[in-house]
Protein backbone atom coordinates (compact mmCIF):
# COMPACT_ATOMS: atom_id res chain seq x y z
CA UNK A 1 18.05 3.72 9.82
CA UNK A 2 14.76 3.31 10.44
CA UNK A 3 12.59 6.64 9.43
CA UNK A 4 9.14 7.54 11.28
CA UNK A 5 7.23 7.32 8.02
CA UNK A 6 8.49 3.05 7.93
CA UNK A 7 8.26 2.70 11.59
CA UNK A 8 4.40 4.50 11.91
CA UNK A 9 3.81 2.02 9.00
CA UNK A 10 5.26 -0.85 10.78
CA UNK A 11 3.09 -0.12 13.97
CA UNK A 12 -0.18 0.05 11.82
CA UNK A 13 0.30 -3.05 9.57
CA UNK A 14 1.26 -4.43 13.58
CA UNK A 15 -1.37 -3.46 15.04
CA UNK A 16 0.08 -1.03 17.05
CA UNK A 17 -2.23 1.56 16.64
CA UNK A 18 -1.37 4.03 19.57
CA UNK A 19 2.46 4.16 18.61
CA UNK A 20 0.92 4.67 14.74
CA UNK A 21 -1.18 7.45 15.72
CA UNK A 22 1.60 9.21 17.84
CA UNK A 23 4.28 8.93 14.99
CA UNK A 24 1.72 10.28 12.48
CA UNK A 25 0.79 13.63 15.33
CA UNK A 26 4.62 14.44 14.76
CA UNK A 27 4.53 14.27 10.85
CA UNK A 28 5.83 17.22 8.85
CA UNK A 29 4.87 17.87 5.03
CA UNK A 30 7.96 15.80 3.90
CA UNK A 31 7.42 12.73 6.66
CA UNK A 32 4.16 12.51 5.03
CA UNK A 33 4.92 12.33 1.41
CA UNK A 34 7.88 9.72 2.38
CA UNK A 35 4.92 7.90 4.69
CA UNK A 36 2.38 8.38 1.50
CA UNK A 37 5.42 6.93 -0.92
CA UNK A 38 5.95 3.71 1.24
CA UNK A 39 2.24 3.39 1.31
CA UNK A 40 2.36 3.12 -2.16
CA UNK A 41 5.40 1.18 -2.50
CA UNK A 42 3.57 -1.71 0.33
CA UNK A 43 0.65 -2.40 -1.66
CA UNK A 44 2.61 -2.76 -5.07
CA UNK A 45 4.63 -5.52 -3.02
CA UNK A 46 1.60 -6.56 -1.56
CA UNK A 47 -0.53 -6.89 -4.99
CA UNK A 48 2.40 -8.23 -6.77
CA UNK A 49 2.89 -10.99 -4.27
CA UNK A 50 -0.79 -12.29 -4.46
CA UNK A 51 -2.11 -10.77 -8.20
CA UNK A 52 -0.66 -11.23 -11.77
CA UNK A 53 -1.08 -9.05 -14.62
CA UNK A 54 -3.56 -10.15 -17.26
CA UNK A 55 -5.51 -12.14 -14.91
CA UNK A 56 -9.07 -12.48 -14.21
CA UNK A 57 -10.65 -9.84 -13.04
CA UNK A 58 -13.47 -11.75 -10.63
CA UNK A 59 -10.59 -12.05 -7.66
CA UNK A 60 -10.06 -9.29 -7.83
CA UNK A 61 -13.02 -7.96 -7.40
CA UNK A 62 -13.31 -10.60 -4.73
CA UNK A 63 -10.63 -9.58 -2.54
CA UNK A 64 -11.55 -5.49 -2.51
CA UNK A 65 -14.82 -6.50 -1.46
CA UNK A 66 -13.49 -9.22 1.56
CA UNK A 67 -11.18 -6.17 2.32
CA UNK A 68 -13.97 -3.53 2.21
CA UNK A 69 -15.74 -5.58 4.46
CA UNK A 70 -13.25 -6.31 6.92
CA UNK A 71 -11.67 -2.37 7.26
CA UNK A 72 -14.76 0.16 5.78
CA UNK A 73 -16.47 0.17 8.78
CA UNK A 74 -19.11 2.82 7.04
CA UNK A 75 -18.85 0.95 3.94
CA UNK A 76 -18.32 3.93 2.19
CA UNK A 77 -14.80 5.00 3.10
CA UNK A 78 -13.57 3.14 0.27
CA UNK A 79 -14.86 3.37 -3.49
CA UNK A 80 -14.60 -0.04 -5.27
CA UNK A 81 -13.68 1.43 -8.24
CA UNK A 82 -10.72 3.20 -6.83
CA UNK A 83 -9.74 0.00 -4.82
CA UNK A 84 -9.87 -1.81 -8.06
CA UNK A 85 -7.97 0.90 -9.87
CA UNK A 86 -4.76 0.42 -7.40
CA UNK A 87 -4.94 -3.15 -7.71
CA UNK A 88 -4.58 -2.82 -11.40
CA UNK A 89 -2.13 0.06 -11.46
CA UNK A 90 0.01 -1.91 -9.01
CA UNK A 91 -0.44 -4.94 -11.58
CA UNK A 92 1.18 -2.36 -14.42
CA UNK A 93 -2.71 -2.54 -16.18
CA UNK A 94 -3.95 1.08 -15.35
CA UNK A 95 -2.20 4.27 -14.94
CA UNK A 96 -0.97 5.37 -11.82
CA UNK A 97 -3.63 6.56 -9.15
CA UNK A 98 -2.17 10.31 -7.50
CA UNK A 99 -1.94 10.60 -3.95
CA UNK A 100 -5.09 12.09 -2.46
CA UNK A 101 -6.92 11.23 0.97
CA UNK A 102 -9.10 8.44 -1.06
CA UNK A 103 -6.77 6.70 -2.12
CA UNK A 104 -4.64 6.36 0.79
CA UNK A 105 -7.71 5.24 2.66
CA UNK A 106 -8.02 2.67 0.08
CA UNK A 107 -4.49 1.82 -0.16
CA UNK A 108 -4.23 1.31 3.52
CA UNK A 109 -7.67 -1.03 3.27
CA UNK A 110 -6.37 -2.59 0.37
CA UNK A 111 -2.80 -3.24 2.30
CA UNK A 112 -4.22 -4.56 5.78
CA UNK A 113 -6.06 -7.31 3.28
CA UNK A 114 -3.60 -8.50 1.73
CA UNK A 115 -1.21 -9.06 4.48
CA UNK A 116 -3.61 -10.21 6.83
CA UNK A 117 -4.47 -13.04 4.14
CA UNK A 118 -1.00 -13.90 4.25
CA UNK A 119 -0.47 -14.18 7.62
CA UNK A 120 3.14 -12.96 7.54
CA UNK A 121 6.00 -13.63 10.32
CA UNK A 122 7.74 -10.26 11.52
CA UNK A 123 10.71 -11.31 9.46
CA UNK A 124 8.33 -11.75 6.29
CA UNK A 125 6.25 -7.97 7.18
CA UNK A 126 10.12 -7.08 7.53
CA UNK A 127 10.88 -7.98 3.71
CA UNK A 128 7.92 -6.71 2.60
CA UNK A 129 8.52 -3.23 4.00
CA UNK A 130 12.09 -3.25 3.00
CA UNK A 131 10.87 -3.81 -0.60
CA UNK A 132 8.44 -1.39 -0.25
CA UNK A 133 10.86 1.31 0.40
CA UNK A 134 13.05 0.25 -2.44
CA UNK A 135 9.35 1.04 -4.32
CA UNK A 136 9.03 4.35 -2.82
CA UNK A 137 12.91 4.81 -3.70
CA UNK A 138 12.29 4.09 -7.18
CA UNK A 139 9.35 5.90 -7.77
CA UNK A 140 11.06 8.77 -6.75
CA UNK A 141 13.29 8.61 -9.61
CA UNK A 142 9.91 8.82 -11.87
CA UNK A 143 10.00 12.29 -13.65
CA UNK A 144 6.28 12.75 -12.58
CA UNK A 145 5.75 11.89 -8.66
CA UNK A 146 2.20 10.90 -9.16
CA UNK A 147 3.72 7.66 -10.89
CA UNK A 148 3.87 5.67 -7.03
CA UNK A 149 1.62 3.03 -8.40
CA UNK A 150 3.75 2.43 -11.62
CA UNK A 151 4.94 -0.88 -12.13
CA UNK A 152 8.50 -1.51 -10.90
CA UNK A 153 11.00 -4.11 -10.86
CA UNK A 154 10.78 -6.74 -8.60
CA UNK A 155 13.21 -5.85 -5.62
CA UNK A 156 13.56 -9.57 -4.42
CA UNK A 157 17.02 -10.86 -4.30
């Protein structure tokens, strides 16, 4: 079954923002921290699909700044740092970054990236989000719930 937290999600890594926005208007406490969870779990697919641990650091650096550019309209809705932090936490290199309003900005940024560089089908966004909530799943069963961007297993069977 299909929650609102993965389908509001699903609309904004669609680009359907209106159905996003609407989902997210009818959010209670719990929708959000499932919706904050798969946000998480997304970007750890996401990373982990394009980034390896112990690599160079320069593309990274690369990509949050392409991303940054493409989705911080201000410029300064998302803190390189942070961006870079995720990246690396995703990666299993930093500790986990707690959920707080910057860094799901940034994770969202971060997320749009990545999957816009790949250019995925439906059937490949599909995969990705069904992994992520395998992610989210698992990171539940972390004694401290601040551990989302924890490395995990790879979910890919």
């Amino acid at each position: 079954m299909v929650t609102d937290p993965q389908a509001a999600l699903r609309g904004l890594l669609t680009g359907r923002l209106r159905g996003h926005e609407r989902r997210l208007g009818r959010f209670a406490e719990s929708d959000w921290r499932r919706y904050g969870d798969l946000l998480a779990g997304a970007l750890l697919v996401a990373v982990r699909r394009r980034f390896v641990a112990g690599q160079d650091r320069a593309p990274v650096i690369r990509f949050v700044a392409s991303a940054r550019e493409r989705y911080d309209a201000t410029g300064r809705d998302v803190d390189p740092v942070l961006a870079e932090a995720l990246v690396w936490a995703a990666l299993g290199e930093r500790p986990p970054v707690p959920h707080d309003a910057a860094a799901i900005v940034a994770r969202t940024v971060l997320l749009l990236g990545l999957l816009e560089d790949e250019g995925l089908t439906d059937r490949e966004l599909d995969e990705v989000l069904v992994a992520a909530a395998h992610a989210a799943d698992d990171s539940a069963h972390v004694t401290d719930p601040q551990q989302t961007g924890a490395p995990a297993e790879s979910h890919r069977r």
